[in-house]
PDB file of N, CA and C in Angstrom:
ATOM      1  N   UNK A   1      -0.046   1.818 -16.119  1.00  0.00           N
ATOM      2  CA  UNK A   1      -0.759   2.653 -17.067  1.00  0.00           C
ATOM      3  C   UNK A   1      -2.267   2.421 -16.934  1.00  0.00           C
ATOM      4  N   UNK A   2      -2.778   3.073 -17.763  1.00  0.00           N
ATOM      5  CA  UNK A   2      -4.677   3.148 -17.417  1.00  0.00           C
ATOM      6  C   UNK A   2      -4.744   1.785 -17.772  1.00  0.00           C
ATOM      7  N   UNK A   3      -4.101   1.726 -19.354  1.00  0.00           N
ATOM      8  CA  UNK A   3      -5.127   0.329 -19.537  1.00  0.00           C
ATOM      9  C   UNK A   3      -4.423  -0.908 -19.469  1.00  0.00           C
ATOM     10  N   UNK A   4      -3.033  -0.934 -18.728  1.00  0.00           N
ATOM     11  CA  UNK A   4      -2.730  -2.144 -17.813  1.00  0.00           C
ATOM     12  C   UNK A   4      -3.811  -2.390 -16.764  1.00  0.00           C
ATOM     13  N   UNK A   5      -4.501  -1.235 -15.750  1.00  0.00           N
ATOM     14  CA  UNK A   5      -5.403  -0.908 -14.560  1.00  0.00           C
ATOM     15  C   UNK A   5      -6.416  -1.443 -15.657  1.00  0.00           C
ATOM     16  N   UNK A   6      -6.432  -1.459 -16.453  1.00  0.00           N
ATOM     17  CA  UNK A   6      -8.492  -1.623 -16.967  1.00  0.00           C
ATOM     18  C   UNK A   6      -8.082  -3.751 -17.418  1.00  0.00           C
ATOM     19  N   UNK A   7      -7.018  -3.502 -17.842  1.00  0.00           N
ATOM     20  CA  UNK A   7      -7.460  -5.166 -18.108  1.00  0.00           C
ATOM     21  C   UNK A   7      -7.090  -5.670 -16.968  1.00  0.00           C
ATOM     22  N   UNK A   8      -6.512  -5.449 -15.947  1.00  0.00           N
ATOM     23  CA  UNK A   8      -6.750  -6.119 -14.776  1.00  0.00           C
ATOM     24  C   UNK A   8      -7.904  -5.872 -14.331  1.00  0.00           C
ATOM     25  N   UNK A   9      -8.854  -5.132 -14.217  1.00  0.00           N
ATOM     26  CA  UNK A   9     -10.457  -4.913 -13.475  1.00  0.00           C
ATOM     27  C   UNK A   9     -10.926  -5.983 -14.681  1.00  0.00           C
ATOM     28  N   UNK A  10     -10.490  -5.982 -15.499  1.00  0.00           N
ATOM     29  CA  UNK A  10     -11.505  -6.776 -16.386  1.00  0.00           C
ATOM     30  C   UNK A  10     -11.382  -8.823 -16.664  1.00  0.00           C
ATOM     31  N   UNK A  11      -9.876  -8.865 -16.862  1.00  0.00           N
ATOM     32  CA  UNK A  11      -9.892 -10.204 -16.332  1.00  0.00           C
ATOM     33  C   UNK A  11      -9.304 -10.798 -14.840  1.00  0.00           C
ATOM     34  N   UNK A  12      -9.011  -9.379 -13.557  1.00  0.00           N
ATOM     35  CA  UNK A  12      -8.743 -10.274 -12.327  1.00  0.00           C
ATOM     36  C   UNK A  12      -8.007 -11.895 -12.547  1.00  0.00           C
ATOM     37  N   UNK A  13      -7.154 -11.688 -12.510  1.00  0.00           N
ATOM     38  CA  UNK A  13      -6.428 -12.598 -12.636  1.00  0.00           C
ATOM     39  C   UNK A  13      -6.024 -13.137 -11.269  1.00  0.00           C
ATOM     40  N   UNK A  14      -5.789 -14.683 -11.105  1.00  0.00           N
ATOM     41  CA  UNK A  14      -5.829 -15.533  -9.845  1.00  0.00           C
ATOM     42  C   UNK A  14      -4.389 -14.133  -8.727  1.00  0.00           C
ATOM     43  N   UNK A  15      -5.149 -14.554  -7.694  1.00  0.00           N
ATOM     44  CA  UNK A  15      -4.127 -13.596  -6.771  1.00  0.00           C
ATOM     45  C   UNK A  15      -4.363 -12.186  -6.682  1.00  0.00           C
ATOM     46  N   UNK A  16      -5.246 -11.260  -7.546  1.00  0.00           N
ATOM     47  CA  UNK A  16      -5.338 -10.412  -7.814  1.00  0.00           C
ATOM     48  C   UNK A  16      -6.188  -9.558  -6.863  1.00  0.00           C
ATOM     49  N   UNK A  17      -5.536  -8.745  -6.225  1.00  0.00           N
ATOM     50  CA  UNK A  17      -6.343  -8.167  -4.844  1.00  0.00           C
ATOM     51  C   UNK A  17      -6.475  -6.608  -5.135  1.00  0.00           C
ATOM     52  N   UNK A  18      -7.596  -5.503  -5.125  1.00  0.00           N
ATOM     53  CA  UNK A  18      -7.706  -4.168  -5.153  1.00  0.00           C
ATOM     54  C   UNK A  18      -8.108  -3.734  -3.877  1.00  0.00           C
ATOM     55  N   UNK A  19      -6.806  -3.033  -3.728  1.00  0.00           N
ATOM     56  CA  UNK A  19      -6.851  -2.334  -2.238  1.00  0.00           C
ATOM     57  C   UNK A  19      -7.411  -0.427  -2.288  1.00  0.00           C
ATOM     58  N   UNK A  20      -8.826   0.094  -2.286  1.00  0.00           N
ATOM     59  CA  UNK A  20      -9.022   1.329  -1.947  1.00  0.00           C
ATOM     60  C   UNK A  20      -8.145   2.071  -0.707  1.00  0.00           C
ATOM     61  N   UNK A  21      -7.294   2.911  -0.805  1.00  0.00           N
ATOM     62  CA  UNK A  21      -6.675   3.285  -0.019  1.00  0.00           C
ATOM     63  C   UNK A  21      -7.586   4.473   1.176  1.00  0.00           C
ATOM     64  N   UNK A  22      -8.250   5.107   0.780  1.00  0.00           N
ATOM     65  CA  UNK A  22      -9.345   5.866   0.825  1.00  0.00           C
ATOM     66  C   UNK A  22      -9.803   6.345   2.414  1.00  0.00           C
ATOM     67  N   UNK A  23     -10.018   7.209   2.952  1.00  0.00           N
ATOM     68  CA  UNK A  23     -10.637   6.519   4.095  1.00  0.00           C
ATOM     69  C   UNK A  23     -12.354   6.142   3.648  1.00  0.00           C
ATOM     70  N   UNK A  24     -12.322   5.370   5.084  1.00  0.00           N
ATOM     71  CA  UNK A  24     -14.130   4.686   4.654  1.00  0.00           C
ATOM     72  C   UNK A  24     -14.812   5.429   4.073  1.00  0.00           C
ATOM     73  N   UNK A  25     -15.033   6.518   4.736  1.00  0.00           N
ATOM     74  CA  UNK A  25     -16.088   7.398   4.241  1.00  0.00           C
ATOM     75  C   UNK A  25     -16.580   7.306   2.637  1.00  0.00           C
ATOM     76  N   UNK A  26     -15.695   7.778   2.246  1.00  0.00           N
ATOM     77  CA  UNK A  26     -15.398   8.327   0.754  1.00  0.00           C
ATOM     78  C   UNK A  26     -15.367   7.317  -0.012  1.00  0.00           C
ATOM     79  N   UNK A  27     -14.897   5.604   0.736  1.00  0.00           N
ATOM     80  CA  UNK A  27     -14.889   4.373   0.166  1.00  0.00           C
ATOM     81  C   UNK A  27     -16.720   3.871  -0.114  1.00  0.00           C
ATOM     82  N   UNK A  28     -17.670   4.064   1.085  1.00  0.00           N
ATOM     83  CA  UNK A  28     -18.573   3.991   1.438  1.00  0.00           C
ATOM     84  C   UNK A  28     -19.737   5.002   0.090  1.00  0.00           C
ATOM     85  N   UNK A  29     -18.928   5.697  -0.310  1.00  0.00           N
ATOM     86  CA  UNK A  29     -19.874   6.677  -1.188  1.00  0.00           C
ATOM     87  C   UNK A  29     -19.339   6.252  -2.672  1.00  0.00           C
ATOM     88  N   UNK A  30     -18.303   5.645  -2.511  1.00  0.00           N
ATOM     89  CA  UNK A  30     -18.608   4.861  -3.898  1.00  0.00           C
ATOM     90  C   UNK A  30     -16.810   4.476  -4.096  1.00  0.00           C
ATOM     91  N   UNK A  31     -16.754   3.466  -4.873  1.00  0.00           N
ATOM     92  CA  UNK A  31     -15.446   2.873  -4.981  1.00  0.00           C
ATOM     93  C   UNK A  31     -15.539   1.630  -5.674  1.00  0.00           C
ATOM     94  N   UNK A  32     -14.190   0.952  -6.847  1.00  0.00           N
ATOM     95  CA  UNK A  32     -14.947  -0.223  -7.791  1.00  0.00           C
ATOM     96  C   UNK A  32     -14.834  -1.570  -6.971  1.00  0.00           C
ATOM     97  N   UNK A  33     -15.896  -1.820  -7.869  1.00  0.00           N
ATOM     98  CA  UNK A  33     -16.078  -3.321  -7.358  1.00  0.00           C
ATOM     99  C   UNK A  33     -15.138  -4.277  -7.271  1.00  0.00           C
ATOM    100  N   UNK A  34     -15.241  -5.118  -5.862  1.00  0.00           N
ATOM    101  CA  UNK A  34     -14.292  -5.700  -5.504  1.00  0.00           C
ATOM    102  C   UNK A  34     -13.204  -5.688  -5.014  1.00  0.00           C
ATOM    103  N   UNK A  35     -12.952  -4.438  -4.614  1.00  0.00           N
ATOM    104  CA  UNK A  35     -12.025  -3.583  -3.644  1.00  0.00           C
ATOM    105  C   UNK A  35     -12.490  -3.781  -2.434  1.00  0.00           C
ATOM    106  N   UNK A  36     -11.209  -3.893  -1.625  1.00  0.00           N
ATOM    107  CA  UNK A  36     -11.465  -3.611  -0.349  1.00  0.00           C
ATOM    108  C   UNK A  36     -10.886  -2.470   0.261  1.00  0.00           C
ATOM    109  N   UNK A  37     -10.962  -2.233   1.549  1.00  0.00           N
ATOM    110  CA  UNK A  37     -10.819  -0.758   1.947  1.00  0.00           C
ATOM    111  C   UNK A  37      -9.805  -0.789   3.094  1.00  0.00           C
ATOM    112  N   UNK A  38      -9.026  -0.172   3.144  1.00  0.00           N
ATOM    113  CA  UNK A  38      -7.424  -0.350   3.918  1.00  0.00           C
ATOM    114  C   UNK A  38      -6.836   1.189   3.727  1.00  0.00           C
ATOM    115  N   UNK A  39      -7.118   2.039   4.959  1.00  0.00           N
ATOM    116  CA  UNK A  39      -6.637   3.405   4.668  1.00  0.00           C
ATOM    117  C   UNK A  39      -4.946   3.613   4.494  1.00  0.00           C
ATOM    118  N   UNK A  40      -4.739   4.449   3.636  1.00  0.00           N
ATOM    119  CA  UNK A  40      -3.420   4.138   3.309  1.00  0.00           C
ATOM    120  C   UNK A  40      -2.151   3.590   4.792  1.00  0.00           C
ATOM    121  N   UNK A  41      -2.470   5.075   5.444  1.00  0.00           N
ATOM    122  CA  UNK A  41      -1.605   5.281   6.830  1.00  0.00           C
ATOM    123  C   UNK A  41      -1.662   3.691   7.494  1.00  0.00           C
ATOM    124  N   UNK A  42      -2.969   2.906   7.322  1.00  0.00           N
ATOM    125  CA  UNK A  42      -2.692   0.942   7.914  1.00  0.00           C
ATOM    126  C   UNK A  42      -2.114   0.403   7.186  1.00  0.00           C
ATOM    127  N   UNK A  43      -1.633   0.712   6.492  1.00  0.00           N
ATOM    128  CA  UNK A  43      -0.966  -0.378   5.430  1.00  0.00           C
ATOM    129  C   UNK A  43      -0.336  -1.173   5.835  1.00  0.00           C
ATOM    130  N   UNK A  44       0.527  -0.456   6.781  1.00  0.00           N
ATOM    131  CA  UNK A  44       2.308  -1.152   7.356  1.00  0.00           C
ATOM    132  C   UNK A  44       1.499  -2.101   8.496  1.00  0.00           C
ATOM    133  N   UNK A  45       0.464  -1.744   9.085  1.00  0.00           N
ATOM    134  CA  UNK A  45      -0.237  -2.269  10.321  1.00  0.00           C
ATOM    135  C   UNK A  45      -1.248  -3.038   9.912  1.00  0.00           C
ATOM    136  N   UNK A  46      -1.835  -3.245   8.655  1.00  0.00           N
ATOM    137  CA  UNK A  46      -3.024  -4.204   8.542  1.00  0.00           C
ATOM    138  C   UNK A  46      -2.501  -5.019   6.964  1.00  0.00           C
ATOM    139  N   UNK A  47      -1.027  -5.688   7.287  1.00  0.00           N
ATOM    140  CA  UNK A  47      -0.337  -6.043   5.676  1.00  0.00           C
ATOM    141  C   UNK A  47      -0.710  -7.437   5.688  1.00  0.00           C
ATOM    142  N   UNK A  48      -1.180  -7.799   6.848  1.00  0.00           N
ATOM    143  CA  UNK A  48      -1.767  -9.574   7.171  1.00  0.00           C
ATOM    144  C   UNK A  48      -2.475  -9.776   5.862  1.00  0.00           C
ATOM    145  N   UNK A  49      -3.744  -9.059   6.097  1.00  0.00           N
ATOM    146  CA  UNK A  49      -4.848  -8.982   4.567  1.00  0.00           C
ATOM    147  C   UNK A  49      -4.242  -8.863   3.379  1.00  0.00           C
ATOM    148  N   UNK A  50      -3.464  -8.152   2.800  1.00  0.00           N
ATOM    149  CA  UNK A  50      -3.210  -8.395   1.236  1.00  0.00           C
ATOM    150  C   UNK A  50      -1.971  -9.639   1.053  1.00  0.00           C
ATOM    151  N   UNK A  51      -1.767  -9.988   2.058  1.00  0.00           N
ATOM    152  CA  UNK A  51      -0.554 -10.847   2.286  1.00  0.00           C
ATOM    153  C   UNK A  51      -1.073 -12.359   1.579  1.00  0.00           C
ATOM    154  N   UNK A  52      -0.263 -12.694   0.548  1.00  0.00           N
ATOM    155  CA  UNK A  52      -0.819 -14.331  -0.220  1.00  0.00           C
ATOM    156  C   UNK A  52      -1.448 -13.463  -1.197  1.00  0.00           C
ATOM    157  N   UNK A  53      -1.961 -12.532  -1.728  1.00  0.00           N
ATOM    158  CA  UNK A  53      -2.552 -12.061  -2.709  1.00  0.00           C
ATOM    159  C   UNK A  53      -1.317 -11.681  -3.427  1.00  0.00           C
ATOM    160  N   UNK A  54      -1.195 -12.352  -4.591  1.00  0.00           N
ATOM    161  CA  UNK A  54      -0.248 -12.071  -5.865  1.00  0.00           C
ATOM    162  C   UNK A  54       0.174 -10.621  -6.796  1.00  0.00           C
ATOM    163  N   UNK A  55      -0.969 -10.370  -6.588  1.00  0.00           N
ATOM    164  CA  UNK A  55      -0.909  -8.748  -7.755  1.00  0.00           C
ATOM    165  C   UNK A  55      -1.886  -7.946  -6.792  1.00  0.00           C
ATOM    166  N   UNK A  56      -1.423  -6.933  -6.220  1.00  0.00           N
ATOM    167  CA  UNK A  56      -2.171  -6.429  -5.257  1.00  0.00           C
ATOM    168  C   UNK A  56      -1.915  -4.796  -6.091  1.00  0.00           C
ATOM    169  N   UNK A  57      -3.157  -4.363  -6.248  1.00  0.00           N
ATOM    170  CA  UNK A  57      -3.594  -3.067  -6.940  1.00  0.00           C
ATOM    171  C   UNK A  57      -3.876  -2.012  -5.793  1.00  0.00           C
ATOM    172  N   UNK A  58      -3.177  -0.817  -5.339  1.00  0.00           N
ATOM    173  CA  UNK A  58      -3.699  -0.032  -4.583  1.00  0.00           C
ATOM    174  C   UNK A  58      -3.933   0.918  -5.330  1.00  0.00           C
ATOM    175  N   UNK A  59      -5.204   1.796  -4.922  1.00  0.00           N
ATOM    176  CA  UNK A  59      -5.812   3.257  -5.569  1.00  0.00           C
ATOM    177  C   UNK A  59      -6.725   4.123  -4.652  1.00  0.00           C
ATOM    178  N   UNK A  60      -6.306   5.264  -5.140  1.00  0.00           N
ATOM    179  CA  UNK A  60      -7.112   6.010  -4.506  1.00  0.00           C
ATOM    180  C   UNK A  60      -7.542   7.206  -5.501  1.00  0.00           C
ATOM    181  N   UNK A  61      -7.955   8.415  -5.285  1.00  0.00           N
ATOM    182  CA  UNK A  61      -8.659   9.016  -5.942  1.00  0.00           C
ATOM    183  C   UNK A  61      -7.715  10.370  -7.084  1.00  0.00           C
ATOM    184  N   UNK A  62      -6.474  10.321  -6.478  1.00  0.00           N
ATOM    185  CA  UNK A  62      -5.335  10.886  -6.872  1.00  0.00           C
ATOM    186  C   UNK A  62      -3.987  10.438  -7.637  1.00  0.00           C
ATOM    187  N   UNK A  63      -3.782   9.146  -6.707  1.00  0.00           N
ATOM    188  CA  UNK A  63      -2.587   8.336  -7.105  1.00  0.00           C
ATOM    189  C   UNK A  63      -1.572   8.689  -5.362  1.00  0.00           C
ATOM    190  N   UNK A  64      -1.871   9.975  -5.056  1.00  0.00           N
ATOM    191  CA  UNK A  64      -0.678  10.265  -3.632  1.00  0.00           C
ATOM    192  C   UNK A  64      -1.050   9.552  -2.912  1.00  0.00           C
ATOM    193  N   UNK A  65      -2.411   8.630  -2.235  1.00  0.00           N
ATOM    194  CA  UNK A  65      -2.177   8.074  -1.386  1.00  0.00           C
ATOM    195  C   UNK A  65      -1.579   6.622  -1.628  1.00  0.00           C
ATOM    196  N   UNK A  66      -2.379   6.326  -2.893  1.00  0.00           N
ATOM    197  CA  UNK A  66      -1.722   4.978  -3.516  1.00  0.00           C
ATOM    198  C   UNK A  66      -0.363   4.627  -3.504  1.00  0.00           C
ATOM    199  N   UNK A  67       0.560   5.757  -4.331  1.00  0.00           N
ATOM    200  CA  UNK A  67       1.993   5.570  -3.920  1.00  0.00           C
ATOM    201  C   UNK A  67       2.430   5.298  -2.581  1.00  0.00           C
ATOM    202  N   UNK A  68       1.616   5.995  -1.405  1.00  0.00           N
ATOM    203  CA  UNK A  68       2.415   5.856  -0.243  1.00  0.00           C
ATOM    204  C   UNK A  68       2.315   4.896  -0.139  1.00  0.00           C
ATOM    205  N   UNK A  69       0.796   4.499  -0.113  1.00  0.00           N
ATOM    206  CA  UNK A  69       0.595   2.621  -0.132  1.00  0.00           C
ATOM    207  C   UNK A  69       1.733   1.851  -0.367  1.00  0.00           C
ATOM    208  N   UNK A  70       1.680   1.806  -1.235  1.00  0.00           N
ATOM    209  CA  UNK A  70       2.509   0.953  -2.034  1.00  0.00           C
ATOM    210  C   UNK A  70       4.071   0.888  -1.761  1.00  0.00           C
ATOM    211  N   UNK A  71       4.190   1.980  -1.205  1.00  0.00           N
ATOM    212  CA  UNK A  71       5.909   2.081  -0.327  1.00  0.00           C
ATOM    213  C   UNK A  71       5.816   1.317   0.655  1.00  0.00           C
ATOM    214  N   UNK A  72       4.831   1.643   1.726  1.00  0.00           N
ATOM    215  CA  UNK A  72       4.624   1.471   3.135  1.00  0.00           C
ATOM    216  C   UNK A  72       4.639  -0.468   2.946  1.00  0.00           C
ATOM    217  N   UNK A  73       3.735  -0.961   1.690  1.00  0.00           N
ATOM    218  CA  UNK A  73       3.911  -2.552   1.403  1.00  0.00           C
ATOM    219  C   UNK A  73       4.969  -3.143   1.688  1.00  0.00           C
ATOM    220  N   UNK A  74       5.886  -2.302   0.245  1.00  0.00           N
ATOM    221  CA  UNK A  74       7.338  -2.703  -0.479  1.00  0.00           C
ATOM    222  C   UNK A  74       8.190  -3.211   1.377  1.00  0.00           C
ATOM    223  N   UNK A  75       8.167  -1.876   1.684  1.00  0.00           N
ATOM    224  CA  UNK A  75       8.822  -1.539   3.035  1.00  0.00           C
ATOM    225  C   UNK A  75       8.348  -2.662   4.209  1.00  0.00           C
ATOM    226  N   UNK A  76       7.108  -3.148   4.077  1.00  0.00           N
ATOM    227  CA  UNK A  76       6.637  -4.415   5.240  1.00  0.00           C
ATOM    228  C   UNK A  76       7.121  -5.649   4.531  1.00  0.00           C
ATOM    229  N   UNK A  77       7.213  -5.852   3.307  1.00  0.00           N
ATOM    230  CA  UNK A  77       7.853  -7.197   2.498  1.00  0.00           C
ATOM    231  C   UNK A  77       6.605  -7.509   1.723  1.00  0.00           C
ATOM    232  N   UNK A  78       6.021  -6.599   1.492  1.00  0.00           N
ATOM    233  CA  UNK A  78       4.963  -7.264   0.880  1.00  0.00           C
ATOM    234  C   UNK A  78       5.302  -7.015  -0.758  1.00  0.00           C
ATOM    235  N   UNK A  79       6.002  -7.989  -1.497  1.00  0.00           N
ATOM    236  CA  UNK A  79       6.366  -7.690  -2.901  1.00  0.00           C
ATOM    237  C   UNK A  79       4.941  -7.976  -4.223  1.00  0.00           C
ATOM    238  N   UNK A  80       5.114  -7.183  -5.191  1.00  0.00           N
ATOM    239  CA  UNK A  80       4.273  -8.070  -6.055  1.00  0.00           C
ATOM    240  C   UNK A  80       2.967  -6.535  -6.566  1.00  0.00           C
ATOM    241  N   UNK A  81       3.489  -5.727  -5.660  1.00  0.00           N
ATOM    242  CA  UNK A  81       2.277  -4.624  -5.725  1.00  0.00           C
ATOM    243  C   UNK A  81       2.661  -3.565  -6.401  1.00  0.00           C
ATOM    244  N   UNK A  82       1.932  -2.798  -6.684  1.00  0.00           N
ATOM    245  CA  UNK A  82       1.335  -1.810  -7.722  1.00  0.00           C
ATOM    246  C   UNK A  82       0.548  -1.262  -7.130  1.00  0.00           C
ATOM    247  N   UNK A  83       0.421   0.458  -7.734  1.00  0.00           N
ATOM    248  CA  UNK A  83      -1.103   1.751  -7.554  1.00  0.00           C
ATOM    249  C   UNK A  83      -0.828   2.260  -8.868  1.00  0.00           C
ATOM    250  N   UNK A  84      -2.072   3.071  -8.885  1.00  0.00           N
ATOM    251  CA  UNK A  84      -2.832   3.294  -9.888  1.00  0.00           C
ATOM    252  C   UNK A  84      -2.208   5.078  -9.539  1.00  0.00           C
ATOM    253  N   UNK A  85      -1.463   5.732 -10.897  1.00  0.00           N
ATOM    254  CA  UNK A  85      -1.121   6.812 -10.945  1.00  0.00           C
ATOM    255  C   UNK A  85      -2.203   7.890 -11.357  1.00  0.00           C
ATOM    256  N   UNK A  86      -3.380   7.866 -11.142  1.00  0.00           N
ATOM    257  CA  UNK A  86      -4.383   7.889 -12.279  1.00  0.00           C
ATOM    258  C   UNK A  86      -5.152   8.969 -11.030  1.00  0.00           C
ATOM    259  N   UNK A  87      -6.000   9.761 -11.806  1.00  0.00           N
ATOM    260  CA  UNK A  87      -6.940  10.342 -11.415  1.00  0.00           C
ATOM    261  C   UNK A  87      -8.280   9.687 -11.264  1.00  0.00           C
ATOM    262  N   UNK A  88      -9.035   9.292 -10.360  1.00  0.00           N
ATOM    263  CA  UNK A  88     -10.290   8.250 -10.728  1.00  0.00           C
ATOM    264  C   UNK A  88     -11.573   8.931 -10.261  1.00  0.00           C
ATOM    265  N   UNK A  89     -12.254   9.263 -10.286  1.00  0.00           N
ATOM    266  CA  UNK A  89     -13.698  10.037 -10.088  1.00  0.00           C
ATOM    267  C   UNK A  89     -14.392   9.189  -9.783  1.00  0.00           C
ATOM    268  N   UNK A  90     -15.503   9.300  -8.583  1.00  0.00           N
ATOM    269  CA  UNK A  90     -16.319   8.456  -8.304  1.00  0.00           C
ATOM    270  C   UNK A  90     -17.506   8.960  -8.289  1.00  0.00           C
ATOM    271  N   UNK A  91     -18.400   8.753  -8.802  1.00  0.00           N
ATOM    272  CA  UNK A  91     -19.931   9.464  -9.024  1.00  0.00           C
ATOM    273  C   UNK A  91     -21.100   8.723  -8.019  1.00  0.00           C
ATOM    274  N   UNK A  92     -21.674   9.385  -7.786  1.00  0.00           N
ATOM    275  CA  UNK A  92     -22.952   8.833  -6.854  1.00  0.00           C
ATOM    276  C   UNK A  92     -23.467   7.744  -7.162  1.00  0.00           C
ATOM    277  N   UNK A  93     -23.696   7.712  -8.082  1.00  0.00           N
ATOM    278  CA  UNK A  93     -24.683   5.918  -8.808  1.00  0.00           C
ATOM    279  C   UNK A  93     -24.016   5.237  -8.627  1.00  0.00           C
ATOM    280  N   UNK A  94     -22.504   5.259  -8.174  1.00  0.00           N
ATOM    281  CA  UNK A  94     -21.762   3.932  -7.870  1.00  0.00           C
ATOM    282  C   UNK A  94     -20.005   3.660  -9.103  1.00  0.00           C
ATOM    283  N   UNK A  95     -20.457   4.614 -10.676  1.00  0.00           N
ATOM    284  CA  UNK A  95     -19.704   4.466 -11.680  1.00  0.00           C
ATOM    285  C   UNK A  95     -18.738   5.153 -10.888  1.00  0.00           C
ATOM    286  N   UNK A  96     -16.942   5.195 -11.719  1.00  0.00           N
ATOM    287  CA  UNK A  96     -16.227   5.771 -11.855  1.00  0.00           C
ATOM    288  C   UNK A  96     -15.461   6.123 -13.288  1.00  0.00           C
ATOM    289  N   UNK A  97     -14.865   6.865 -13.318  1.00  0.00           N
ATOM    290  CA  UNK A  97     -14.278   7.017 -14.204  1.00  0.00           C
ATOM    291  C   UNK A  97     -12.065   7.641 -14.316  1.00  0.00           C
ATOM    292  N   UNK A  98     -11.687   6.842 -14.826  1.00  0.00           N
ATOM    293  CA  UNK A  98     -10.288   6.570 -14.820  1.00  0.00           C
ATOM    294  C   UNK A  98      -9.937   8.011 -15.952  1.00  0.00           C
ATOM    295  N   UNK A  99      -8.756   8.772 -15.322  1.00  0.00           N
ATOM    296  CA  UNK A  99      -8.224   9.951 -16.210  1.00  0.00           C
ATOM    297  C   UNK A  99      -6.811   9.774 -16.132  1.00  0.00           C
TER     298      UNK A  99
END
């Protein structure tokens, strides 16, 4: 839910990894802090990185790529993860906003 997603951005809890699914580009023009950037389609191919991270958050700007994310994980063994069903807007100055 949104504000399961907001108190995790807010107290990050140990293990707690945010994966932008995004491609760069669009990651590069704005995306929240402390995310890293892992286009959905690598998931299955770059699962080394979220791997040892406990609560791993994927999102993207819709929720469709996030879900795939988050299959493509489940499906490599990577348990423990979650995306964000959410609509998220990213504005130029850097803010976003969660719908």
């Amino acid at each position: 839910s949104k504000a399961e997603f907001e108190k995790l951005l807010t107290e990050r809890p140990a293990g707690f990894l945010l994966v932008d699914v995004r491609p760069a580009a669009d990651f590069a023009k704005g995306h929240i802090p402390g995310a890293i950037n892992i286009l959905d389609e690598e998931i299955a191919k770059d699962i080394s990185r979220p791997k040892g991270a406990i609560n791993v958050v994927f999102y993207c700007s819709t929720g469709s790529r996030s879900s795939g994310a988050y299959y493509a994980a489940e499906d490599a063994g990577l348990k423990g993860t979650h995306y964000v069903n959410r609509n998220i807007d990213f504005n130029p100055d850097g803010s976003y906003g969660i719908h």
